[in-house]
PDB file of N, CA and C in Angstrom:
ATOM      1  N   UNK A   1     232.109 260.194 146.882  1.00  0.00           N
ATOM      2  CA  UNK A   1     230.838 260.431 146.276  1.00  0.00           C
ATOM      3  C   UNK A   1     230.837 261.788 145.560  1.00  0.00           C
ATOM      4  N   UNK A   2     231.085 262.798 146.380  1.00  0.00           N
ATOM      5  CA  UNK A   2     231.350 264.137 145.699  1.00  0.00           C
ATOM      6  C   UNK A   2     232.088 264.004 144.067  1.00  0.00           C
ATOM      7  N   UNK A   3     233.283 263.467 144.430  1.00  0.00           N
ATOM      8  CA  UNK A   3     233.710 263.323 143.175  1.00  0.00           C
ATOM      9  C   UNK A   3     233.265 262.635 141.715  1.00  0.00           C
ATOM     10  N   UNK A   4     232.467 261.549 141.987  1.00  0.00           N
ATOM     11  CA  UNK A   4     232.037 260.702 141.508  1.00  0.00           C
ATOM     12  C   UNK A   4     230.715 261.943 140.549  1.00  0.00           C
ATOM     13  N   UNK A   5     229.860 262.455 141.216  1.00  0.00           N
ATOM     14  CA  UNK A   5     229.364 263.466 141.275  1.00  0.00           C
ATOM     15  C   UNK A   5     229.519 264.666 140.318  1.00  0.00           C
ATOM     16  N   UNK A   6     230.580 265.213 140.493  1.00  0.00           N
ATOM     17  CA  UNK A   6     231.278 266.069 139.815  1.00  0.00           C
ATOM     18  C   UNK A   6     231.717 265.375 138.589  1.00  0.00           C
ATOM     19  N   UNK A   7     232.323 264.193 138.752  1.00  0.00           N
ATOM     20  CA  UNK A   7     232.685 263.847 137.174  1.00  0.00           C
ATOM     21  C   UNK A   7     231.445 263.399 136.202  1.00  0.00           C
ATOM     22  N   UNK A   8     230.325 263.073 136.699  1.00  0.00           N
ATOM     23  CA  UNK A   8     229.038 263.036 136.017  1.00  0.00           C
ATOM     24  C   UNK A   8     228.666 264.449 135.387  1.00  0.00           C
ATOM     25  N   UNK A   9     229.034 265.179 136.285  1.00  0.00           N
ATOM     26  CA  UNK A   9     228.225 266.568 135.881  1.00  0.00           C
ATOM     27  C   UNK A   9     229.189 266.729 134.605  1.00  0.00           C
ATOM     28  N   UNK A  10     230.389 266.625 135.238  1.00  0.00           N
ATOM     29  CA  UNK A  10     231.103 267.199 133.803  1.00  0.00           C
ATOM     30  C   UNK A  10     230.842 266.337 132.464  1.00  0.00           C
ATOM     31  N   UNK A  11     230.630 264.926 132.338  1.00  0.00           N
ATOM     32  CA  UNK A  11     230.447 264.461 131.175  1.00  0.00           C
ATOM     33  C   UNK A  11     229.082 264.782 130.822  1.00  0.00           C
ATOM     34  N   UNK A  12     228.018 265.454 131.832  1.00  0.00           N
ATOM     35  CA  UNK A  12     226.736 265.339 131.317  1.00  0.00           C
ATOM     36  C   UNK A  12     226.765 266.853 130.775  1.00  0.00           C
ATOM     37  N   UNK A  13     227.639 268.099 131.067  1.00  0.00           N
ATOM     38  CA  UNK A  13     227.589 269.278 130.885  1.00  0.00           C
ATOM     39  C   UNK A  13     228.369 269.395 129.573  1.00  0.00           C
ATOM     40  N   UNK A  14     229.533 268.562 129.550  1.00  0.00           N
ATOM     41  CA  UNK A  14     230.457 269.094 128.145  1.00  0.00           C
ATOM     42  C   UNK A  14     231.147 270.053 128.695  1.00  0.00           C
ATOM     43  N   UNK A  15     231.988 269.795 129.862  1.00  0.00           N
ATOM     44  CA  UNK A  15     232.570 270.623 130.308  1.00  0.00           C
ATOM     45  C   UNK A  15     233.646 270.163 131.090  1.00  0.00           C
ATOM     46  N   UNK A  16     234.876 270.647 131.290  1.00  0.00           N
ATOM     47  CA  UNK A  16     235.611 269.333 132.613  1.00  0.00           C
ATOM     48  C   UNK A  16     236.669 270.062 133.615  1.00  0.00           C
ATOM     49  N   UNK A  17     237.271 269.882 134.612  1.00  0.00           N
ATOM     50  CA  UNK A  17     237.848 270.724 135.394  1.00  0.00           C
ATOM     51  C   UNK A  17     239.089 269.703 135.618  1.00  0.00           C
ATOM     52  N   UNK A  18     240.665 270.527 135.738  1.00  0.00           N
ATOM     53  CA  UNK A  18     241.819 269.670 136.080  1.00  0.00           C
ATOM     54  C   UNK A  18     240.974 268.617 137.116  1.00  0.00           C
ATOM     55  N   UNK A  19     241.432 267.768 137.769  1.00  0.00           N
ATOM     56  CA  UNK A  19     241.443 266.732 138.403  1.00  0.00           C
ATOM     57  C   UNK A  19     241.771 267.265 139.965  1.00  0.00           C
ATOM     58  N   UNK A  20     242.862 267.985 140.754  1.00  0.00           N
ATOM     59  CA  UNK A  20     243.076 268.689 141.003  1.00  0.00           C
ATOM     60  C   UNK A  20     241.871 269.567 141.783  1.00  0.00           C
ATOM     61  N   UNK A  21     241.453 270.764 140.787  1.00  0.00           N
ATOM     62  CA  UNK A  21     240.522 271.238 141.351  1.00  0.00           C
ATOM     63  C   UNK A  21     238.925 270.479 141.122  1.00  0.00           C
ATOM     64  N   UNK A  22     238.948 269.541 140.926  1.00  0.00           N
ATOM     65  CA  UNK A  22     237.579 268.412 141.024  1.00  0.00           C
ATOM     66  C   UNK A  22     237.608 268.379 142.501  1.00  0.00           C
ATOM     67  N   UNK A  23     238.907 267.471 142.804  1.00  0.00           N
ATOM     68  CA  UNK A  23     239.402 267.314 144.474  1.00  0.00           C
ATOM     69  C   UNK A  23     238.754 268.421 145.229  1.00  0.00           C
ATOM     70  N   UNK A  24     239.335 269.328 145.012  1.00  0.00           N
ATOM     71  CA  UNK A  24     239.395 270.639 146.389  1.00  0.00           C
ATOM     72  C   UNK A  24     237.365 270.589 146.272  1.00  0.00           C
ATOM     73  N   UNK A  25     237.355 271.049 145.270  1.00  0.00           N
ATOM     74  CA  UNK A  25     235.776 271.218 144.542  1.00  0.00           C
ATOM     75  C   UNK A  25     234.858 270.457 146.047  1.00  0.00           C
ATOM     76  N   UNK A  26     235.089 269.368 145.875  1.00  0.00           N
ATOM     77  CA  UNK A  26     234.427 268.016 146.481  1.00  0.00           C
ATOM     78  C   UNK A  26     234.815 268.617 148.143  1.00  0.00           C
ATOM     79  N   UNK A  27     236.068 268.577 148.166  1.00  0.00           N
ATOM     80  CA  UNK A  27     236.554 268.512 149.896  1.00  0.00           C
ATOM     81  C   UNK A  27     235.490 269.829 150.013  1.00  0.00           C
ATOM     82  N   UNK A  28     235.463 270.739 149.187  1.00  0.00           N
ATOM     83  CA  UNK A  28     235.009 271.762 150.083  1.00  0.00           C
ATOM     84  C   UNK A  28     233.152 271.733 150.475  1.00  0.00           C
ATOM     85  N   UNK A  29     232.601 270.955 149.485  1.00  0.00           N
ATOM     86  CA  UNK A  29     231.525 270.338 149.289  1.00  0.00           C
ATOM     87  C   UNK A  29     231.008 269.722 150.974  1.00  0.00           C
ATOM     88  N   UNK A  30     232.026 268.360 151.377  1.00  0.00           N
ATOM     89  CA  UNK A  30     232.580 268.133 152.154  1.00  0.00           C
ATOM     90  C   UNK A  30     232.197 269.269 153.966  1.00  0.00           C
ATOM     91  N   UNK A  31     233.312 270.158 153.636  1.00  0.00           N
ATOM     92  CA  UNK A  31     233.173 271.133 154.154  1.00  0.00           C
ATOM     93  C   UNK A  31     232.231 271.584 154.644  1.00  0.00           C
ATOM     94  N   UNK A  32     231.713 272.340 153.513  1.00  0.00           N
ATOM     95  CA  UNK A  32     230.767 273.176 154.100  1.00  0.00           C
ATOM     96  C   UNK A  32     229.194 272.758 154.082  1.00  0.00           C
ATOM     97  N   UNK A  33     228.873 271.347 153.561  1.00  0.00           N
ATOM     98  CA  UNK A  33     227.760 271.024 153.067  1.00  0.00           C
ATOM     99  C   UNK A  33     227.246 269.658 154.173  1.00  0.00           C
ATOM    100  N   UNK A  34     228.701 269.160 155.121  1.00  0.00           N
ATOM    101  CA  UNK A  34     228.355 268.118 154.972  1.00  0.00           C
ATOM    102  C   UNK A  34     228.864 268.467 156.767  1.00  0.00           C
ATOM    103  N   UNK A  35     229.451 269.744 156.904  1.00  0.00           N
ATOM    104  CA  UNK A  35     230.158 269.671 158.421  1.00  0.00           C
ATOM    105  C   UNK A  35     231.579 269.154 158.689  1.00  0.00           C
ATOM    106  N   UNK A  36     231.987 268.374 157.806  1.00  0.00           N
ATOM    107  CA  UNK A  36     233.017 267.289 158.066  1.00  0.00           C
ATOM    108  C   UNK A  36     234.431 268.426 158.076  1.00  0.00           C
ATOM    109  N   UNK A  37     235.015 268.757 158.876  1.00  0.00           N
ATOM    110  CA  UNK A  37     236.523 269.330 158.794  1.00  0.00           C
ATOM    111  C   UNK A  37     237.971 268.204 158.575  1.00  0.00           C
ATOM    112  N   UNK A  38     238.255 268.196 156.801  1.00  0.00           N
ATOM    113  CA  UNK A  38     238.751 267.092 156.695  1.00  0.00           C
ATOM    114  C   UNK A  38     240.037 267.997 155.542  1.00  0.00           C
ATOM    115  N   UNK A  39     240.913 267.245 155.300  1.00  0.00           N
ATOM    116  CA  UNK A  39     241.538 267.463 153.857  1.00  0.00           C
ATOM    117  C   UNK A  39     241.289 266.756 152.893  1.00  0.00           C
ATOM    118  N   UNK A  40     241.982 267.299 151.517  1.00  0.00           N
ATOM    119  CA  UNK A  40     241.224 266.677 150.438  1.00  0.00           C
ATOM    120  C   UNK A  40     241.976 265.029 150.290  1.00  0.00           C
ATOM    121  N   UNK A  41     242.367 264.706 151.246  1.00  0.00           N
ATOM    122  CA  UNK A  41     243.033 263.496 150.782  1.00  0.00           C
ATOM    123  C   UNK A  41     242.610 262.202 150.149  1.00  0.00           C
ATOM    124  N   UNK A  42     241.055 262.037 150.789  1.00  0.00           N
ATOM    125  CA  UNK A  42     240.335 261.148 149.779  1.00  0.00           C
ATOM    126  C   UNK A  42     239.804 261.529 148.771  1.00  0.00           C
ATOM    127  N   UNK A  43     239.022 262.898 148.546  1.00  0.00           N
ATOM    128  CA  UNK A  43     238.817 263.180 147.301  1.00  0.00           C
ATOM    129  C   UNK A  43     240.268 263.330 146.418  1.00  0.00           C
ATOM    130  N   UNK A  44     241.318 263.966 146.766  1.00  0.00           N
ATOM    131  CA  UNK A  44     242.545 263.753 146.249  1.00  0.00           C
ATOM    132  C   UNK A  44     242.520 262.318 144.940  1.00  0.00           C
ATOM    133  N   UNK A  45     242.307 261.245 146.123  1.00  0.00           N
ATOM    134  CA  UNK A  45     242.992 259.432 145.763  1.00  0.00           C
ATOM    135  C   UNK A  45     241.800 259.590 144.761  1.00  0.00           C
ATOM    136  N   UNK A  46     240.449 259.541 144.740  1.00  0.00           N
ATOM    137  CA  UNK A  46     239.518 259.356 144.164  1.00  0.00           C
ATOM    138  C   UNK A  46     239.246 260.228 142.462  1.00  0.00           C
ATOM    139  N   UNK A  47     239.922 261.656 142.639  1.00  0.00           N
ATOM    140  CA  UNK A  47     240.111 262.294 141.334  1.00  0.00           C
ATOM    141  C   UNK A  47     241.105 261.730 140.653  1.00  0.00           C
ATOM    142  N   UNK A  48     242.277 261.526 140.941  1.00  0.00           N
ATOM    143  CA  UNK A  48     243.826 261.472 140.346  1.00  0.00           C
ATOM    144  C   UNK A  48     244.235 259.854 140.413  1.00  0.00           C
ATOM    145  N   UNK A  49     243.853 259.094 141.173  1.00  0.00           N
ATOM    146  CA  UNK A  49     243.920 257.415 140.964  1.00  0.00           C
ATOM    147  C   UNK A  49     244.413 257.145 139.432  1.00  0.00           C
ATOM    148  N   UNK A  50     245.656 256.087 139.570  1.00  0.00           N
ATOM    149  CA  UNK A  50     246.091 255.659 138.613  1.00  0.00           C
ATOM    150  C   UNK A  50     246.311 254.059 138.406  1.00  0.00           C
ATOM    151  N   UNK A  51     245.367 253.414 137.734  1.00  0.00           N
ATOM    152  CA  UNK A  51     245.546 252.372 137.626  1.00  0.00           C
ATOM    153  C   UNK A  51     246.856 251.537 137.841  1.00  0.00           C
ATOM    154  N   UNK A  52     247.327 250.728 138.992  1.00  0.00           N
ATOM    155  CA  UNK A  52     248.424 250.083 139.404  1.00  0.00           C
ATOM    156  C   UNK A  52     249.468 250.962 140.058  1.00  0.00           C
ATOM    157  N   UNK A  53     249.112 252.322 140.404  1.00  0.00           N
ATOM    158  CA  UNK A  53     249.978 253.033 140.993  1.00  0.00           C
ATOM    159  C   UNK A  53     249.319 253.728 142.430  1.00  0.00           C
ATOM    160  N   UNK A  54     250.083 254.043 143.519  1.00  0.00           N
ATOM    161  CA  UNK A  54     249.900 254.724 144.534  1.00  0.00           C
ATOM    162  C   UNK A  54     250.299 256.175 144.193  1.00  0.00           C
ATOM    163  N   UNK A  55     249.900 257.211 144.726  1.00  0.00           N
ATOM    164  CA  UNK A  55     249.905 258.637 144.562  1.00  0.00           C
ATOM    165  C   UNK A  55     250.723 259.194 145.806  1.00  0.00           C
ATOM    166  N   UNK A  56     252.211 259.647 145.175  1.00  0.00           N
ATOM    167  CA  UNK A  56     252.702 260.829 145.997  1.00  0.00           C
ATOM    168  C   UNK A  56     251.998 262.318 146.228  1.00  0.00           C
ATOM    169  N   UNK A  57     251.841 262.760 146.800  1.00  0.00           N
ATOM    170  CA  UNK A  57     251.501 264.069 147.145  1.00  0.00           C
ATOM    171  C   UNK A  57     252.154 264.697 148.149  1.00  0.00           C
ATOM    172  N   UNK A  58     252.646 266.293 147.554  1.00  0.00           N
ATOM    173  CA  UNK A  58     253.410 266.887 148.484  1.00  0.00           C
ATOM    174  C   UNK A  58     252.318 268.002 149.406  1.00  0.00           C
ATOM    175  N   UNK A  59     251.973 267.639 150.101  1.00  0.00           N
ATOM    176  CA  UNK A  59     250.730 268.336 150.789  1.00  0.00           C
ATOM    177  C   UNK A  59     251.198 270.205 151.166  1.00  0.00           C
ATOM    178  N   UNK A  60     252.185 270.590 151.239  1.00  0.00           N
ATOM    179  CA  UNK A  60     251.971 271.849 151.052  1.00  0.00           C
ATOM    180  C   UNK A  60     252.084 272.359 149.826  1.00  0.00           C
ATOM    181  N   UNK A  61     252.545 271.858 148.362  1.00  0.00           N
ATOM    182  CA  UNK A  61     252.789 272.226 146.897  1.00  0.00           C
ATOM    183  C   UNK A  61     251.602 271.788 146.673  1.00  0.00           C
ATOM    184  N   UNK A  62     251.194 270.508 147.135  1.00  0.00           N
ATOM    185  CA  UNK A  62     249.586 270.138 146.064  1.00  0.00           C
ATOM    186  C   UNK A  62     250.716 269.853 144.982  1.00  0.00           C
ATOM    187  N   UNK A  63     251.684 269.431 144.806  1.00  0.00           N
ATOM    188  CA  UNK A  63     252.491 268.761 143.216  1.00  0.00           C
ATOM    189  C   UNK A  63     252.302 267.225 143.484  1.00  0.00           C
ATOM    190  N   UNK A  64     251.830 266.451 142.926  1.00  0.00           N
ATOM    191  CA  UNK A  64     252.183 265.011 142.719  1.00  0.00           C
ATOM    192  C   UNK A  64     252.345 264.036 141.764  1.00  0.00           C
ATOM    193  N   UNK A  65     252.787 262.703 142.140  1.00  0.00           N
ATOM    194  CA  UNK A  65     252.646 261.915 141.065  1.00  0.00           C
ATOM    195  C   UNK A  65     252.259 260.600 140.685  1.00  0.00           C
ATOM    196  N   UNK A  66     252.040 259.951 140.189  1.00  0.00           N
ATOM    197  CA  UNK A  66     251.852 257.873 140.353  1.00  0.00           C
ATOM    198  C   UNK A  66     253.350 257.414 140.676  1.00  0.00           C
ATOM    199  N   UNK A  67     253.396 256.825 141.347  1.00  0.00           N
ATOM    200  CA  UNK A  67     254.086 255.449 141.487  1.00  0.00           C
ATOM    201  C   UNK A  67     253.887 254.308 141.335  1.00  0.00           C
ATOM    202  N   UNK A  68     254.246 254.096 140.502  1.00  0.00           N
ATOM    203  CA  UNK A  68     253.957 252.485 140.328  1.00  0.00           C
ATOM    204  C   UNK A  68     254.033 251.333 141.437  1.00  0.00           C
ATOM    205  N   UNK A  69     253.131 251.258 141.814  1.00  0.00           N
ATOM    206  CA  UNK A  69     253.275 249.570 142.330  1.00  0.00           C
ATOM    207  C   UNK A  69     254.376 248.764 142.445  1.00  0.00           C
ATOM    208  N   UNK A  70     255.052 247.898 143.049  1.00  0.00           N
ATOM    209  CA  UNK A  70     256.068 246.596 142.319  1.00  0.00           C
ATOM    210  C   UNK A  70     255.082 245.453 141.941  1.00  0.00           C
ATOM    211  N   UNK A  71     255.419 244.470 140.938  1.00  0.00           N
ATOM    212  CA  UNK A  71     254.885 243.990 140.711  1.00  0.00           C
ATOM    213  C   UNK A  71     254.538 242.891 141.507  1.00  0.00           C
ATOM    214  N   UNK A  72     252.993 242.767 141.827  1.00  0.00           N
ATOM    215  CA  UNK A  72     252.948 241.120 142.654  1.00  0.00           C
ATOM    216  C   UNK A  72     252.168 242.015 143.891  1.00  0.00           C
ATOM    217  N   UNK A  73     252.219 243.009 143.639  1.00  0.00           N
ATOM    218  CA  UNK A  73     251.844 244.018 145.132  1.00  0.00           C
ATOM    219  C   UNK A  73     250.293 243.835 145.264  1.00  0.00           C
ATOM    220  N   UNK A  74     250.059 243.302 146.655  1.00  0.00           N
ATOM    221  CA  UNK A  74     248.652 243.391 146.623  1.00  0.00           C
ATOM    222  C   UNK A  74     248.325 244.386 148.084  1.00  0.00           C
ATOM    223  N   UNK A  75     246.677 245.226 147.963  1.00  0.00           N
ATOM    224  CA  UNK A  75     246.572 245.766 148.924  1.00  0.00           C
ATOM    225  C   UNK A  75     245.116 245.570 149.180  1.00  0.00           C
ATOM    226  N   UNK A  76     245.179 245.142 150.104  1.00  0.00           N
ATOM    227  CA  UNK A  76     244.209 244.464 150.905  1.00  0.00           C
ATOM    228  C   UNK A  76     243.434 245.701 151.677  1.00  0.00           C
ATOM    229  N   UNK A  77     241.747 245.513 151.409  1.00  0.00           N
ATOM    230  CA  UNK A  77     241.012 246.751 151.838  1.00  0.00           C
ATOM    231  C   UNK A  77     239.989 245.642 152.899  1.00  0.00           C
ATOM    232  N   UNK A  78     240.083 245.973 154.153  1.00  0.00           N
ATOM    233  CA  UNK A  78     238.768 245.289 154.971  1.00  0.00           C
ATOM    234  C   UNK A  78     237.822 246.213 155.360  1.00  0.00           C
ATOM    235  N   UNK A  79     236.920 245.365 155.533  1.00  0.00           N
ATOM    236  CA  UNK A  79     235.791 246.075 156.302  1.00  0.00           C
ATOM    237  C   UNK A  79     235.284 245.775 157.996  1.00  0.00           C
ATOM    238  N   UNK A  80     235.833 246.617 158.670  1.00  0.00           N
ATOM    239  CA  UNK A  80     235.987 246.189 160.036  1.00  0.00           C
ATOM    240  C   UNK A  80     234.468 245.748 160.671  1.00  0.00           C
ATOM    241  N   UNK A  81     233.187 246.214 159.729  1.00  0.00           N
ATOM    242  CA  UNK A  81     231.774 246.454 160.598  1.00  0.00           C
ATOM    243  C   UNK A  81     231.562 247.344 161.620  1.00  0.00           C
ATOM    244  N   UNK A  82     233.069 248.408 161.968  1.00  0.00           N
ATOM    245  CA  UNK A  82     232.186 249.070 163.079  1.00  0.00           C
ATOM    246  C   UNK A  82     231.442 249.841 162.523  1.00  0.00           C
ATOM    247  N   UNK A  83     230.392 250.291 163.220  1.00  0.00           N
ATOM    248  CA  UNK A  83     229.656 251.380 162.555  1.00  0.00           C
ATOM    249  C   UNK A  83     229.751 252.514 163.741  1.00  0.00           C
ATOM    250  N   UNK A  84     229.750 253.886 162.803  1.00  0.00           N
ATOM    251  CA  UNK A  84     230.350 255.230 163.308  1.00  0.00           C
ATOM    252  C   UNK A  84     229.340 256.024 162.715  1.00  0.00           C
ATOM    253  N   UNK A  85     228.789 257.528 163.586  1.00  0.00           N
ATOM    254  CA  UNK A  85     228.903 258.524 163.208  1.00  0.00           C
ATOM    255  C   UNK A  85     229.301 259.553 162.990  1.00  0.00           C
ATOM    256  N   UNK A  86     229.163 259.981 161.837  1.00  0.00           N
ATOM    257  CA  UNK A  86     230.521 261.485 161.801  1.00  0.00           C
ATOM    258  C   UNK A  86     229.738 262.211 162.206  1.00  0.00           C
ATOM    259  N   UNK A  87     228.446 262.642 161.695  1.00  0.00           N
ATOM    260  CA  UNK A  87     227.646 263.915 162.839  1.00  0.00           C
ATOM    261  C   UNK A  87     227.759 263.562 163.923  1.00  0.00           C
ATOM    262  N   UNK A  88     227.449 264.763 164.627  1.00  0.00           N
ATOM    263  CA  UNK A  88     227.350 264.958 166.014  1.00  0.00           C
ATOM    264  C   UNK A  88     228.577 264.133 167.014  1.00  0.00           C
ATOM    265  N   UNK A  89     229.826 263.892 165.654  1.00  0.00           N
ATOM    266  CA  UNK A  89     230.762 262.730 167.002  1.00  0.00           C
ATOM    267  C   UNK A  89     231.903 263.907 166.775  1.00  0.00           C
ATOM    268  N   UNK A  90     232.846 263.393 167.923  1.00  0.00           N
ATOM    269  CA  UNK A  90     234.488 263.745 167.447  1.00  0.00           C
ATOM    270  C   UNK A  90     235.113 263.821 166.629  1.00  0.00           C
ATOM    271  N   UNK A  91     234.771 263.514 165.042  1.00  0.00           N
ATOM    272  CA  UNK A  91     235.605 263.216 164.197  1.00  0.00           C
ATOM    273  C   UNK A  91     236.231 264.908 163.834  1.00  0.00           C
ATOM    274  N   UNK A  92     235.660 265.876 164.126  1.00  0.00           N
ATOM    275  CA  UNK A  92     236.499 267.381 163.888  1.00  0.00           C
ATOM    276  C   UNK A  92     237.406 267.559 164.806  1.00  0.00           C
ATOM    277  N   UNK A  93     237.546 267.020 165.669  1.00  0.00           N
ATOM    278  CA  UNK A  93     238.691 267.012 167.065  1.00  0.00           C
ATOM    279  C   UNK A  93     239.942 267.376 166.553  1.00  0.00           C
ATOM    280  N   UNK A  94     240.213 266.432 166.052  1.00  0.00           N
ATOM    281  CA  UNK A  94     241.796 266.316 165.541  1.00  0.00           C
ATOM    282  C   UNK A  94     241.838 267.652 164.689  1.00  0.00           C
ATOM    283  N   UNK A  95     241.028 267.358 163.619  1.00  0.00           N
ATOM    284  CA  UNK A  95     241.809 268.660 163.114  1.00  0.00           C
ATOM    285  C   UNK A  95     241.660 270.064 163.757  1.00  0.00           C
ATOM    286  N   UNK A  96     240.479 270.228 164.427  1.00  0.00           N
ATOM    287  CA  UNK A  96     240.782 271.315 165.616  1.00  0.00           C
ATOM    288  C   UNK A  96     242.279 271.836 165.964  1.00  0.00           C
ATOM    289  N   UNK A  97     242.295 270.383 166.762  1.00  0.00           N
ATOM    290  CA  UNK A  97     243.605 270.257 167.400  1.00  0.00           C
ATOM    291  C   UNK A  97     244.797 270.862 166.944  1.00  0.00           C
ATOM    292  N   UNK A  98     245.073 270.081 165.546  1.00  0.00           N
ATOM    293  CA  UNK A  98     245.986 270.485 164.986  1.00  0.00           C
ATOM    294  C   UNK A  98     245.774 271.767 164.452  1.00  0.00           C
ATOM    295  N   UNK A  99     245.036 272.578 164.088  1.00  0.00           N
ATOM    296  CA  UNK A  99     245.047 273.728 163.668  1.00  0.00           C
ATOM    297  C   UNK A  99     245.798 274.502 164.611  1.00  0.00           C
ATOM    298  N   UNK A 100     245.245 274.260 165.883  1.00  0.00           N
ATOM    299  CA  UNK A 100     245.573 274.823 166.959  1.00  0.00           C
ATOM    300  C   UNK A 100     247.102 275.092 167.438  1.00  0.00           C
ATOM    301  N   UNK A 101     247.279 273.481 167.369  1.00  0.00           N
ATOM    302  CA  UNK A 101     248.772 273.499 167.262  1.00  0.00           C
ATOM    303  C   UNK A 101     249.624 274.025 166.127  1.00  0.00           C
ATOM    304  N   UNK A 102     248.926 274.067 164.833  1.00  0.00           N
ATOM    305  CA  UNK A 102     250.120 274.630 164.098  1.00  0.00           C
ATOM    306  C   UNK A 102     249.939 276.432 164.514  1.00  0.00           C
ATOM    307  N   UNK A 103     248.798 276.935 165.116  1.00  0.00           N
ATOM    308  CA  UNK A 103     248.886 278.171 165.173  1.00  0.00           C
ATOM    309  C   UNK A 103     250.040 278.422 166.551  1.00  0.00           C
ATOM    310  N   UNK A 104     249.934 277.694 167.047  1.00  0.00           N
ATOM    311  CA  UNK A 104     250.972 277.680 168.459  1.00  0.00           C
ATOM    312  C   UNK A 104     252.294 277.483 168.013  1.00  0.00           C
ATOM    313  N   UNK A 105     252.638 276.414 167.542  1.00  0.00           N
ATOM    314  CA  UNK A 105     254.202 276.359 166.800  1.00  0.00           C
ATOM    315  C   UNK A 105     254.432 277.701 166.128  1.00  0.00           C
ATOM    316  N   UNK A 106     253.814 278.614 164.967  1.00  0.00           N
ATOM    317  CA  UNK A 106     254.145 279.324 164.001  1.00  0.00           C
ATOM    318  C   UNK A 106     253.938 280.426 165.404  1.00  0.00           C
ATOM    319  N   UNK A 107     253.699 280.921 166.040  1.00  0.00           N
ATOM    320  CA  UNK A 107     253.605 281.880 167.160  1.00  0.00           C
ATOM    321  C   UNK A 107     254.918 281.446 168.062  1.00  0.00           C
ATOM    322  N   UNK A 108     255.491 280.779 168.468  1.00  0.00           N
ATOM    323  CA  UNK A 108     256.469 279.854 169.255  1.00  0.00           C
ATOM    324  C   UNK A 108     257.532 280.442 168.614  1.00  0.00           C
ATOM    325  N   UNK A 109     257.462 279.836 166.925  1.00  0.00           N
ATOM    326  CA  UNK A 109     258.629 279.888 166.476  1.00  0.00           C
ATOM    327  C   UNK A 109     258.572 281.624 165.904  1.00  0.00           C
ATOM    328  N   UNK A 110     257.967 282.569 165.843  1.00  0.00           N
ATOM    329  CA  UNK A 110     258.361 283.930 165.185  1.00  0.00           C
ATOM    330  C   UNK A 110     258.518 284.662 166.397  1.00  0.00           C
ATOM    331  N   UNK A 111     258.506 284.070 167.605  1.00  0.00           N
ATOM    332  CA  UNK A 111     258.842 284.369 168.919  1.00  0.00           C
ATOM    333  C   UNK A 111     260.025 283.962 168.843  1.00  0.00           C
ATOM    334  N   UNK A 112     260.318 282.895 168.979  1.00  0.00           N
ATOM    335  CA  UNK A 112     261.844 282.605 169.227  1.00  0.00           C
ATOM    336  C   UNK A 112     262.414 281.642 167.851  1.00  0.00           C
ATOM    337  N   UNK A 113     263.501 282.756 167.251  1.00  0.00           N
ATOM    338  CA  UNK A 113     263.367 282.187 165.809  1.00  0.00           C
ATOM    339  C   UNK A 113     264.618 280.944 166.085  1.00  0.00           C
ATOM    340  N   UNK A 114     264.370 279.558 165.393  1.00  0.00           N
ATOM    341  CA  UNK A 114     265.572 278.574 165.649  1.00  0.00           C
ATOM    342  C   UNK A 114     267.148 279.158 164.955  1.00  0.00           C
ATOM    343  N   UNK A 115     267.922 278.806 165.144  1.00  0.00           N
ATOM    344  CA  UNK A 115     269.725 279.199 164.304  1.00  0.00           C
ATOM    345  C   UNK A 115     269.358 278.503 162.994  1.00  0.00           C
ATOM    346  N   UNK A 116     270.004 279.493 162.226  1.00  0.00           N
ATOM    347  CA  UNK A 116     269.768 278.651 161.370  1.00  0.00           C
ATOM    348  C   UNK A 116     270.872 277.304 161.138  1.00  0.00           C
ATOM    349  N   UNK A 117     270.327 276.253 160.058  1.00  0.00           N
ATOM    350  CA  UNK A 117     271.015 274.993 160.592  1.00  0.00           C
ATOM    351  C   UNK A 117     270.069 274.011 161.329  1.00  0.00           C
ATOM    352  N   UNK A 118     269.500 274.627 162.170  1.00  0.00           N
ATOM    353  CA  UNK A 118     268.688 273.480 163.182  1.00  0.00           C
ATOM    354  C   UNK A 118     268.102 272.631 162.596  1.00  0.00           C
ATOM    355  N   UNK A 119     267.491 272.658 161.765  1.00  0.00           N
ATOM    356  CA  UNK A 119     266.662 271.417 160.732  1.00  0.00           C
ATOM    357  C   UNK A 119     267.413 271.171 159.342  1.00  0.00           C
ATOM    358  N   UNK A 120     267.767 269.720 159.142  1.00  0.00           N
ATOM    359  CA  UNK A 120     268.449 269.600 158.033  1.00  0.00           C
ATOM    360  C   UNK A 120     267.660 268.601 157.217  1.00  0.00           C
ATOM    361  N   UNK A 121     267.618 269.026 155.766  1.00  0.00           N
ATOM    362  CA  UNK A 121     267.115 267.950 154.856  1.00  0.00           C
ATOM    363  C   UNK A 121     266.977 266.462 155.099  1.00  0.00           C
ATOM    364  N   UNK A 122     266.312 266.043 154.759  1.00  0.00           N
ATOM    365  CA  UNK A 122     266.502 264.334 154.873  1.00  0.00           C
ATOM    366  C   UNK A 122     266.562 263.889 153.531  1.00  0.00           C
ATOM    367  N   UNK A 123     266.502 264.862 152.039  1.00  0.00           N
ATOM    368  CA  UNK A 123     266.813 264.080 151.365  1.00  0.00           C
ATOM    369  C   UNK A 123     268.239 264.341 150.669  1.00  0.00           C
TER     370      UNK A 123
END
């Protein structure tokens, strides 16, 4: 919605912002407007969407790109009916969590630094 939002304003202003920072724009909207502790990953899909393609994103560069589809590819969206609230529920948990944990790993590891070597590329 945010996004949706933002791209109105811009055609109604005569004005327009990368795609990119539309995203963050929105997540932070999101953020701070709405409570929700999330990443921009749906505003992400929702700015930058490419007709017949799925979107790589390298989540610490923020660099990405389309991929095309194969052809014949279908993706199936349901609607389960549960109904949820994001106020007042758990849905900030996780990323709590993980914040938490990445502050614990990066403390872990400048404590005890690995050899180097220990982690090798996968590509």
């Amino acid at each position: 919605m945010e996004v949706g939002f933002a791209v109105m304003w811009e055609a109604l202003g005569g004005w327009s912002l990368d795609r990119m920072t539309t995203a963050r724009y929105a997540q932070e909207a999101e953020v701070n407007y709405c409570g929700r502790q999330l990443r921009a990953d749906d505003q992400f899909a929702c700015a930058n969407g490419v007709e017949g393609h799925a979107l790589l994103l390298d989540t610490r560069s923020l660099e990405w790109r389309p991929v095309k589809l194969p052809a014949g590819a279908c993706i199936v969206i349901a609607n389960s009916m549960v109904k949820h609230s994001l106020m007042g529920s758990e849905y900030n948990t996780p990323h709590y969590e993980c914040d938490q944990g990445g502050e614990d790993l990066k403390k872990t590891l400048s404590d005890n630094p690995l050899p180097c070597g220990t982690f090798r590329s996968r590509n």
